[in-house]
N, C-alpha and C. Protein backbone atom coordinates (compact mmCIF):
# COMPACT_ATOMS: atom_id res chain seq x y z
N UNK A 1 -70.51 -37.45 -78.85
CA UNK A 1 -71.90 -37.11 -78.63
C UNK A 1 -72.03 -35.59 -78.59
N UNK A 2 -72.70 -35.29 -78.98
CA UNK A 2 -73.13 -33.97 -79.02
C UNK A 2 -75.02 -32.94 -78.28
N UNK A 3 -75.07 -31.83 -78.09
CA UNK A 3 -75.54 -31.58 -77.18
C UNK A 3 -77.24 -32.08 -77.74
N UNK A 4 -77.10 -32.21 -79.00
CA UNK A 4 -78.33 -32.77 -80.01
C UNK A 4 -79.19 -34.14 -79.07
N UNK A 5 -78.09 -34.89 -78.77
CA UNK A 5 -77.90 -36.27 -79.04
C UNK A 5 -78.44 -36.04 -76.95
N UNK A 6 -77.83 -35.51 -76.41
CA UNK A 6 -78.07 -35.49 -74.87
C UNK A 6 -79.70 -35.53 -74.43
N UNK A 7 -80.53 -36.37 -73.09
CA UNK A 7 -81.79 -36.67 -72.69
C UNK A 7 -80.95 -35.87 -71.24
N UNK A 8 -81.35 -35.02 -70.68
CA UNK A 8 -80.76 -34.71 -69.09
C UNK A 8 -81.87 -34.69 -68.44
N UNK A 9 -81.87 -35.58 -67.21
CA UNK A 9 -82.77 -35.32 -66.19
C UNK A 9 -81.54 -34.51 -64.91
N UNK A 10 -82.37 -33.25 -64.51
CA UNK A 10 -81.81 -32.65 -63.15
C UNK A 10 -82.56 -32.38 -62.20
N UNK A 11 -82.33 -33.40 -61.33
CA UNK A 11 -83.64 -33.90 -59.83
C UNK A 11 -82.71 -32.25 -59.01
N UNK A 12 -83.34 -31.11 -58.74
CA UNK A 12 -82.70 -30.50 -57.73
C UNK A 12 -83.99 -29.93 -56.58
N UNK A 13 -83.90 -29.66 -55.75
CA UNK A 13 -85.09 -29.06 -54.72
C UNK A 13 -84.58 -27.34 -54.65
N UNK A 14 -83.55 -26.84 -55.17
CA UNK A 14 -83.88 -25.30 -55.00
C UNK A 14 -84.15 -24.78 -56.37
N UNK A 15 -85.21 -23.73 -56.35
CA UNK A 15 -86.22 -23.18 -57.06
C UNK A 15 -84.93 -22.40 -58.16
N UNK A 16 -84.10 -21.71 -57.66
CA UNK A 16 -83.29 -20.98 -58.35
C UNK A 16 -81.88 -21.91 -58.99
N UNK A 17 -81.73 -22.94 -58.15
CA UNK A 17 -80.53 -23.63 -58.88
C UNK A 17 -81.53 -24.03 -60.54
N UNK A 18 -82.64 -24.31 -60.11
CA UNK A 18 -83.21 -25.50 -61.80
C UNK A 18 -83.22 -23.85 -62.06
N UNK A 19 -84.02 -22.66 -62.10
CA UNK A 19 -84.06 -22.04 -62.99
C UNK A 19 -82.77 -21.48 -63.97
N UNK A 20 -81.51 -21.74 -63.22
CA UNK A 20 -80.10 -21.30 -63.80
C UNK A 20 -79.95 -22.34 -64.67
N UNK A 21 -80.37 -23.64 -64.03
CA UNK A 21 -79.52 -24.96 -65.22
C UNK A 21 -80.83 -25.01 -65.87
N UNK A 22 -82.08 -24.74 -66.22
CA UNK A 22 -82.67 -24.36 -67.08
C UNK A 22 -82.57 -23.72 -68.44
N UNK A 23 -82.32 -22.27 -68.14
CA UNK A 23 -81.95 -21.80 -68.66
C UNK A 23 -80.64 -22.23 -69.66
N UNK A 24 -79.45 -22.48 -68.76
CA UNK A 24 -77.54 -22.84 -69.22
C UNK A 24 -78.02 -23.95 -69.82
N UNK A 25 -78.90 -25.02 -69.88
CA UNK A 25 -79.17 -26.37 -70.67
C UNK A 25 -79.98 -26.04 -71.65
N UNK A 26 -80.95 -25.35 -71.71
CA UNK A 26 -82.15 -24.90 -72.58
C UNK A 26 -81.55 -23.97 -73.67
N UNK A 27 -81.04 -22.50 -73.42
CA UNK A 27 -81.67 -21.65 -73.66
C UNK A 27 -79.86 -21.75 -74.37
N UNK A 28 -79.10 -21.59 -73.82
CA UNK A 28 -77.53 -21.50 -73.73
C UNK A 28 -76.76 -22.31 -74.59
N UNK A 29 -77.24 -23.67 -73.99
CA UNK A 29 -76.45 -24.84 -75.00
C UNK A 29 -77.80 -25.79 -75.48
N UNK A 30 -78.43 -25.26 -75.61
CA UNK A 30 -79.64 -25.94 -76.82
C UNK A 30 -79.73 -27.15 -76.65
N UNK A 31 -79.90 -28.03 -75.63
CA UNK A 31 -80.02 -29.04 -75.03
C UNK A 31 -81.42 -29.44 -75.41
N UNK A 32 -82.05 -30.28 -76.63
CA UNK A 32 -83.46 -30.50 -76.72
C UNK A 32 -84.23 -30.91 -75.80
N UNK A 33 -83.60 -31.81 -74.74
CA UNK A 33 -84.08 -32.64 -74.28
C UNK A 33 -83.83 -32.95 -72.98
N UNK A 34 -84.62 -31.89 -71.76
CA UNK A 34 -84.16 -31.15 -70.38
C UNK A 34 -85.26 -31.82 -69.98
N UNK A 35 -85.42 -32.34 -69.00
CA UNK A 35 -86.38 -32.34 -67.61
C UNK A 35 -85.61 -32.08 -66.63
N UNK A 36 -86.01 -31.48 -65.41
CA UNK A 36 -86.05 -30.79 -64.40
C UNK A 36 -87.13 -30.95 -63.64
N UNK A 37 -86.75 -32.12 -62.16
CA UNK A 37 -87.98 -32.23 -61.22
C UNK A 37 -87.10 -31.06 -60.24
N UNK A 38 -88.02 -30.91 -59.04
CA UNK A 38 -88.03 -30.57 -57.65
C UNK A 38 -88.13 -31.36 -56.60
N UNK A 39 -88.03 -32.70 -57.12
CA UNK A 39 -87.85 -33.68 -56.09
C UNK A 39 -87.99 -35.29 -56.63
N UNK A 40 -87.52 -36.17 -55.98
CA UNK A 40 -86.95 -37.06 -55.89
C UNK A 40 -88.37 -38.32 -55.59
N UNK A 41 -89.63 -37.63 -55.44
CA UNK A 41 -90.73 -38.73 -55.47
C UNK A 41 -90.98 -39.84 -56.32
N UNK A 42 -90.98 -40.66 -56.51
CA UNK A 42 -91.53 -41.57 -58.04
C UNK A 42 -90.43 -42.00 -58.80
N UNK A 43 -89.53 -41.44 -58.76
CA UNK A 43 -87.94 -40.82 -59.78
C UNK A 43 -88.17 -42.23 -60.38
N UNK A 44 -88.11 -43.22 -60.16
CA UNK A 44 -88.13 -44.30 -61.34
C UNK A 44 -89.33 -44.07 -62.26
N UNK A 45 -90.47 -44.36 -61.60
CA UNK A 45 -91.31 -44.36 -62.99
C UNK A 45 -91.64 -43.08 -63.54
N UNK A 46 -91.24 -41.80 -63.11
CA UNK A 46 -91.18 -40.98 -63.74
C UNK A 46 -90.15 -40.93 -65.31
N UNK A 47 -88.65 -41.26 -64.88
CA UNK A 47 -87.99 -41.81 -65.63
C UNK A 47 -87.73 -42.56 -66.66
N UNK A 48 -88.85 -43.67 -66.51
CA UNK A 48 -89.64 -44.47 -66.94
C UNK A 48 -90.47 -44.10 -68.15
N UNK A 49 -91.29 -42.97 -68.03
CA UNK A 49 -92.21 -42.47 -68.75
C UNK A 49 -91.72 -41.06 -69.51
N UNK A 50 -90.74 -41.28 -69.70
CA UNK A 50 -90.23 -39.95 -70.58
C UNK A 50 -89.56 -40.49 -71.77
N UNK A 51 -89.92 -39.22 -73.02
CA UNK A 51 -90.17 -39.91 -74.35
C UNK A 51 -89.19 -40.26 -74.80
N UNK A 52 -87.90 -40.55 -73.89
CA UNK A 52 -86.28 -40.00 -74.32
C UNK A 52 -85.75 -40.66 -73.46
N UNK A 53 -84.61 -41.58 -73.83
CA UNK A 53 -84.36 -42.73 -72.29
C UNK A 53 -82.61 -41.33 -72.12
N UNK A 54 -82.81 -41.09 -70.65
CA UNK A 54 -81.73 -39.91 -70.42
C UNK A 54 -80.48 -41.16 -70.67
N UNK A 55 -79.38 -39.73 -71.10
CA UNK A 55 -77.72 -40.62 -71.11
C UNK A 55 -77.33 -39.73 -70.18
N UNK A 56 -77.88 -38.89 -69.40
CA UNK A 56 -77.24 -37.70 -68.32
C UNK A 56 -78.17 -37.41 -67.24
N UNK A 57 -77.39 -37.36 -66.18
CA UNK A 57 -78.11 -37.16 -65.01
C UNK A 57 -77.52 -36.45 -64.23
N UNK A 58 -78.04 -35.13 -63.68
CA UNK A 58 -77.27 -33.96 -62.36
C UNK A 58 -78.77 -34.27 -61.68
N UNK A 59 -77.61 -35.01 -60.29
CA UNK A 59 -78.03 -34.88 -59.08
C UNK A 59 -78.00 -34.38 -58.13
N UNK A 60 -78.71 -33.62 -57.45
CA UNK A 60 -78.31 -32.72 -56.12
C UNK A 60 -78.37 -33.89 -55.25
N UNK A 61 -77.53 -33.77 -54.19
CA UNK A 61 -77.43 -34.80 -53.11
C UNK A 61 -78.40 -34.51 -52.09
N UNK A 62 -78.83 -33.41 -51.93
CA UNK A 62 -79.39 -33.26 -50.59
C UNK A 62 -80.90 -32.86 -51.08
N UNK A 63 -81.51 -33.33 -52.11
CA UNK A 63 -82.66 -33.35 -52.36
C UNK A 63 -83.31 -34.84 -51.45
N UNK A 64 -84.84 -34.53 -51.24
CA UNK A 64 -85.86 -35.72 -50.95
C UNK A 64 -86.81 -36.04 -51.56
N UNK A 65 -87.84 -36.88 -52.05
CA UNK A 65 -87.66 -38.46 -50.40
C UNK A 65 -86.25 -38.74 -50.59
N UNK A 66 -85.88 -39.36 -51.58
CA UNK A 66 -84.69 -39.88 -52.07
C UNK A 66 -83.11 -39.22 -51.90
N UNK A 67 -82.27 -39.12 -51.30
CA UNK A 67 -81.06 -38.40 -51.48
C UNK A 67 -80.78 -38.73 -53.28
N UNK A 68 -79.69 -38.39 -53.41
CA UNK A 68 -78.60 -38.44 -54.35
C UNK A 68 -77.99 -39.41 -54.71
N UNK A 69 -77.77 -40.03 -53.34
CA UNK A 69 -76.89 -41.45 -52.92
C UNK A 69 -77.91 -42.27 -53.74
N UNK A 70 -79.03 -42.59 -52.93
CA UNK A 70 -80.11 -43.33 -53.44
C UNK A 70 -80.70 -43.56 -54.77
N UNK A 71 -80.40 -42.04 -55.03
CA UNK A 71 -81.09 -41.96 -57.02
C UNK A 71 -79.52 -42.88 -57.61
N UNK A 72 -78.91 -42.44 -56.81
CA UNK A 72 -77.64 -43.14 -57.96
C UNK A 72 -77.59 -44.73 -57.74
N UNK A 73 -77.80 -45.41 -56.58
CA UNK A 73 -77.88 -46.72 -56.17
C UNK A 73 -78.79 -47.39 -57.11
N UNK A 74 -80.54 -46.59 -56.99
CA UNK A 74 -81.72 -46.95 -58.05
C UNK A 74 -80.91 -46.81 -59.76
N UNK A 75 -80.49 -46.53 -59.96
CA UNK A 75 -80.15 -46.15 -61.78
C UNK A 75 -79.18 -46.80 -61.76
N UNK A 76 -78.17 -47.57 -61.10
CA UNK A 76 -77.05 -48.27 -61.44
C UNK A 76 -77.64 -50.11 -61.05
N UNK A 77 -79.08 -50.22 -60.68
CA UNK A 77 -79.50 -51.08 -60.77
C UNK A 77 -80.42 -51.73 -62.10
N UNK A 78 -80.25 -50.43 -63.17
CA UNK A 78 -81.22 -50.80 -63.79
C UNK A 78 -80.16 -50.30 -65.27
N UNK A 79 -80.26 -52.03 -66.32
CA UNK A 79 -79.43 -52.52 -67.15
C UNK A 79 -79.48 -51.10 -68.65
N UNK A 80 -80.50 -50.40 -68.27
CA UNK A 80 -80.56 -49.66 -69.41
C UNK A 80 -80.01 -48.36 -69.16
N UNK A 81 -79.55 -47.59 -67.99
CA UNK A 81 -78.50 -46.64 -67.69
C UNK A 81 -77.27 -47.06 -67.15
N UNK A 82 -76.92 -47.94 -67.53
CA UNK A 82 -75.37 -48.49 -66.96
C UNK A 82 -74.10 -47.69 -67.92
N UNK A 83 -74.77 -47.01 -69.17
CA UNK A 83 -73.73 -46.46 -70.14
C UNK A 83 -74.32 -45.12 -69.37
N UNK A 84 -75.58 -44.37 -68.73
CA UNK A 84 -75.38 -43.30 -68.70
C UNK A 84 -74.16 -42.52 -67.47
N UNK A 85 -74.18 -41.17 -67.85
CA UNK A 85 -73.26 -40.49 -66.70
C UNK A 85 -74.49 -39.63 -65.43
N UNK A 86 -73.79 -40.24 -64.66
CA UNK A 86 -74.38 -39.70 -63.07
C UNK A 86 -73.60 -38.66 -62.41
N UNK A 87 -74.00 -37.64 -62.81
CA UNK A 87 -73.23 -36.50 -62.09
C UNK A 87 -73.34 -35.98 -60.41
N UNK A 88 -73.00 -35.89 -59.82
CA UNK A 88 -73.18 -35.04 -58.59
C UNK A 88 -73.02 -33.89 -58.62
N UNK A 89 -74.24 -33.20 -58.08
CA UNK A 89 -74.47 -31.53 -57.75
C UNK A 89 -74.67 -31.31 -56.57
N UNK A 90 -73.53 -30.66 -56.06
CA UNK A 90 -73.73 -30.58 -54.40
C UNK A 90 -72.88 -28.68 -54.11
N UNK A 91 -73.10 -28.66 -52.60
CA UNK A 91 -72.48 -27.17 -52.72
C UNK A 91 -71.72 -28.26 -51.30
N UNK A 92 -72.14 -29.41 -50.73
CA UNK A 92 -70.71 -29.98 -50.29
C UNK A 92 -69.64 -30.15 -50.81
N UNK A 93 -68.41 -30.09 -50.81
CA UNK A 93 -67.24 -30.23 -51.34
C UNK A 93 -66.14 -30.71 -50.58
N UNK A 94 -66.13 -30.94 -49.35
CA UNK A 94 -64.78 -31.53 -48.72
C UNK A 94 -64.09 -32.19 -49.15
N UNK A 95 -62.71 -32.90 -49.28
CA UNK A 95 -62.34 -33.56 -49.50
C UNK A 95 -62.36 -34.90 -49.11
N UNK A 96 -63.01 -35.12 -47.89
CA UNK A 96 -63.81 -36.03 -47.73
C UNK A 96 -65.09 -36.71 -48.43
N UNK A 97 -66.26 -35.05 -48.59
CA UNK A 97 -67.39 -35.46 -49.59
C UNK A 97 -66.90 -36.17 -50.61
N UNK A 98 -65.90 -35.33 -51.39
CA UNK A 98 -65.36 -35.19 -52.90
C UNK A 98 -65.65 -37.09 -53.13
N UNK A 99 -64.39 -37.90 -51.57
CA UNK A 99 -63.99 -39.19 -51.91
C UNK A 99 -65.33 -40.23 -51.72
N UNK A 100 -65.90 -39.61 -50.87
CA UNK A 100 -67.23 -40.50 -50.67
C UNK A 100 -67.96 -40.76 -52.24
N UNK A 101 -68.42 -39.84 -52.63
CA UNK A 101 -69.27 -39.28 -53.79
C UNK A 101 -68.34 -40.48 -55.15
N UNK A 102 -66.88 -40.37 -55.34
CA UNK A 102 -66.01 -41.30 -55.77
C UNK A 102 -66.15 -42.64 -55.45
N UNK A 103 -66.40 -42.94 -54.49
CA UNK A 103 -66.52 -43.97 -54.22
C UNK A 103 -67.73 -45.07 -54.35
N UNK A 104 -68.56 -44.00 -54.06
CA UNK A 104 -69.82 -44.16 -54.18
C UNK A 104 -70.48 -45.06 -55.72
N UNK A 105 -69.76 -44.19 -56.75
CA UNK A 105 -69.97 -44.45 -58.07
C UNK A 105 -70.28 -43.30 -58.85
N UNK A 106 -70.64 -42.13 -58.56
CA UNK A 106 -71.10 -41.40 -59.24
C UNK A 106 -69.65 -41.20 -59.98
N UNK A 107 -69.98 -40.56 -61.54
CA UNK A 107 -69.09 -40.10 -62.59
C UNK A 107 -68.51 -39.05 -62.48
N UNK A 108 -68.83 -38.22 -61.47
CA UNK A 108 -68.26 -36.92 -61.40
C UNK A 108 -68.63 -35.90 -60.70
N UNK A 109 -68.75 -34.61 -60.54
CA UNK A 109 -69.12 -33.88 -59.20
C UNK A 109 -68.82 -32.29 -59.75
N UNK A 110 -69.90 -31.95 -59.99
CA UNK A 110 -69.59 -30.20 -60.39
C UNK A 110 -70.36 -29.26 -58.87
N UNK A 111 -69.44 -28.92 -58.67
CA UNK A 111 -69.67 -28.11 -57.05
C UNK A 111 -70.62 -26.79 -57.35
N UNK A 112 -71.31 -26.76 -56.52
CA UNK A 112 -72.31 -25.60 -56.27
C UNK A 112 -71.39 -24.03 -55.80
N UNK A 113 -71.81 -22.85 -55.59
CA UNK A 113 -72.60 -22.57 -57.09
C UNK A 113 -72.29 -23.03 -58.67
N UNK A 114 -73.09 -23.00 -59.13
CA UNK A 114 -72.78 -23.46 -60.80
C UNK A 114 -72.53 -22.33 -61.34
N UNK A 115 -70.74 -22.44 -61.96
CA UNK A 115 -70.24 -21.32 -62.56
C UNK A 115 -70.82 -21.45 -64.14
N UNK A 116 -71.47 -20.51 -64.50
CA UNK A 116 -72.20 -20.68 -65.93
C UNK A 116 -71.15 -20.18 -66.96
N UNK A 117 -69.81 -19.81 -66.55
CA UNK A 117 -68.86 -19.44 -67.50
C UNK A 117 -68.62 -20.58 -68.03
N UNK A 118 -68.01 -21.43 -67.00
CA UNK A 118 -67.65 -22.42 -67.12
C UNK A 118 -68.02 -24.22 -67.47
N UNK A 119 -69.58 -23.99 -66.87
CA UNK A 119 -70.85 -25.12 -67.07
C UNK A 119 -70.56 -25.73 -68.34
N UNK A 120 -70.84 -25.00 -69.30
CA UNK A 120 -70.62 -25.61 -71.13
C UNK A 120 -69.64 -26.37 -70.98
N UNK A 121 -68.55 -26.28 -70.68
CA UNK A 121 -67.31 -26.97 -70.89
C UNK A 121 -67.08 -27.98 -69.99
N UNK A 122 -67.42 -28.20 -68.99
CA UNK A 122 -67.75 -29.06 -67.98
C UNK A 122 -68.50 -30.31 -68.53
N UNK A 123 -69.89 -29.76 -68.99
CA UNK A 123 -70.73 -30.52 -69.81
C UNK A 123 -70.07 -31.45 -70.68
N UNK A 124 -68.97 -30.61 -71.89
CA UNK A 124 -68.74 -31.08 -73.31
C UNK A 124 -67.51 -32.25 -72.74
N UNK A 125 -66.85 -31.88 -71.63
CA UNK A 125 -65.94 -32.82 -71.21
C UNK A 125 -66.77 -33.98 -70.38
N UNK A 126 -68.01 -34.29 -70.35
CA UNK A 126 -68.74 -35.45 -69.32
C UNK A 126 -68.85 -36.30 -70.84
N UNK A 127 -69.57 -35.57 -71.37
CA UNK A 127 -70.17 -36.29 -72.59
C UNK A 127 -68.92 -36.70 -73.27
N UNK A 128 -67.47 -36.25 -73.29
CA UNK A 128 -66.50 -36.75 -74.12
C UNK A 128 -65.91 -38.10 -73.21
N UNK A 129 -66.45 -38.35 -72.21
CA UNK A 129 -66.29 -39.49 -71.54
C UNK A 129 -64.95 -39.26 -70.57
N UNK A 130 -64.54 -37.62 -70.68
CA UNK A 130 -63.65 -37.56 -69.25
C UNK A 130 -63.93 -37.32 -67.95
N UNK A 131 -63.20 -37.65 -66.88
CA UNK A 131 -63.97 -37.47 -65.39
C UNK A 131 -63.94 -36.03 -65.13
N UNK A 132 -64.90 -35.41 -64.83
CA UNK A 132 -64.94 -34.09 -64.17
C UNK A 132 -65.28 -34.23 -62.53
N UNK A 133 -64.27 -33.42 -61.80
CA UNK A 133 -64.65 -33.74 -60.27
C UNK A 133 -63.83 -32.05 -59.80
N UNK A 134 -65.53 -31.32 -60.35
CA UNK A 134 -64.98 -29.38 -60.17
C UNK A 134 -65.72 -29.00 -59.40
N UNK A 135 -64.99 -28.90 -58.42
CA UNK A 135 -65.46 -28.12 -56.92
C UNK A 135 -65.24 -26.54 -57.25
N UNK A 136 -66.04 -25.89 -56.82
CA UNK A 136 -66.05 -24.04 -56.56
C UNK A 136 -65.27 -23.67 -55.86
């Protein structure tokens, strides 16, 4: 798959994290097909109503109404994102978080801050269907 081919929704609540992965998805790696909420209200039928069914999802965990946990519980209930990847975006990282988040189900876990050296390649390895679990 290629970055052509990618739908990303990124639910985050800080103003400056979406404007960086804005940009690094948009502008950087030419990602056609970006939405970016500020929160976690509606998240299904918003989801729902976009012209592009997502194969990618960065979640911040500590966004609301909804955590992280929750967006990922809602989308692994529903038969038409069961192929997509559910990322975790958190600036938690313990090794505790790390196993929860694993356990949990999510696909993988790119740790806050988001190194933009490194982001692209992070990306190209989700979409190649390997696990990424990169803490800062």
């Amino acid at each position: 798959m290629s970055y052509s081919q990618l739908s990303i929704v990124y639910v985050e609540d800080d103003p400056a994290s979406r404007n960086i992965m804005s940009i690094l998805l948009s502008r950087v790696m030419r990602c056609p097909a970006v939405t970016i909420w500020e929160d976690s209200a509606d998240f299904l039928d918003k989801v729902a109503n976009l012209p592009a069914k997502p194969n990618l999802f960065l979640l911040d965990i500590h966004v609301a109404p909804i955590d992280g946990f929750g967006l990922l519980k809602l989308l692994r209930t529903i038969p038409d994102y069961d192929q997509a990847k559910i990322i975790a975006l958190t600036a938690s990282v313990t090794t505790s978080e790390v196993n929860t988040l694993r356990e949990t189900g999510f696909d993988g876990l790119i740790g806050k801050p988001i190194k933009q050296a490194s982001f692209p390649t992070l990306i190209d390895r989700i979409i190649a269907g390997a696990p990424v679990w990169m803490v800062s």
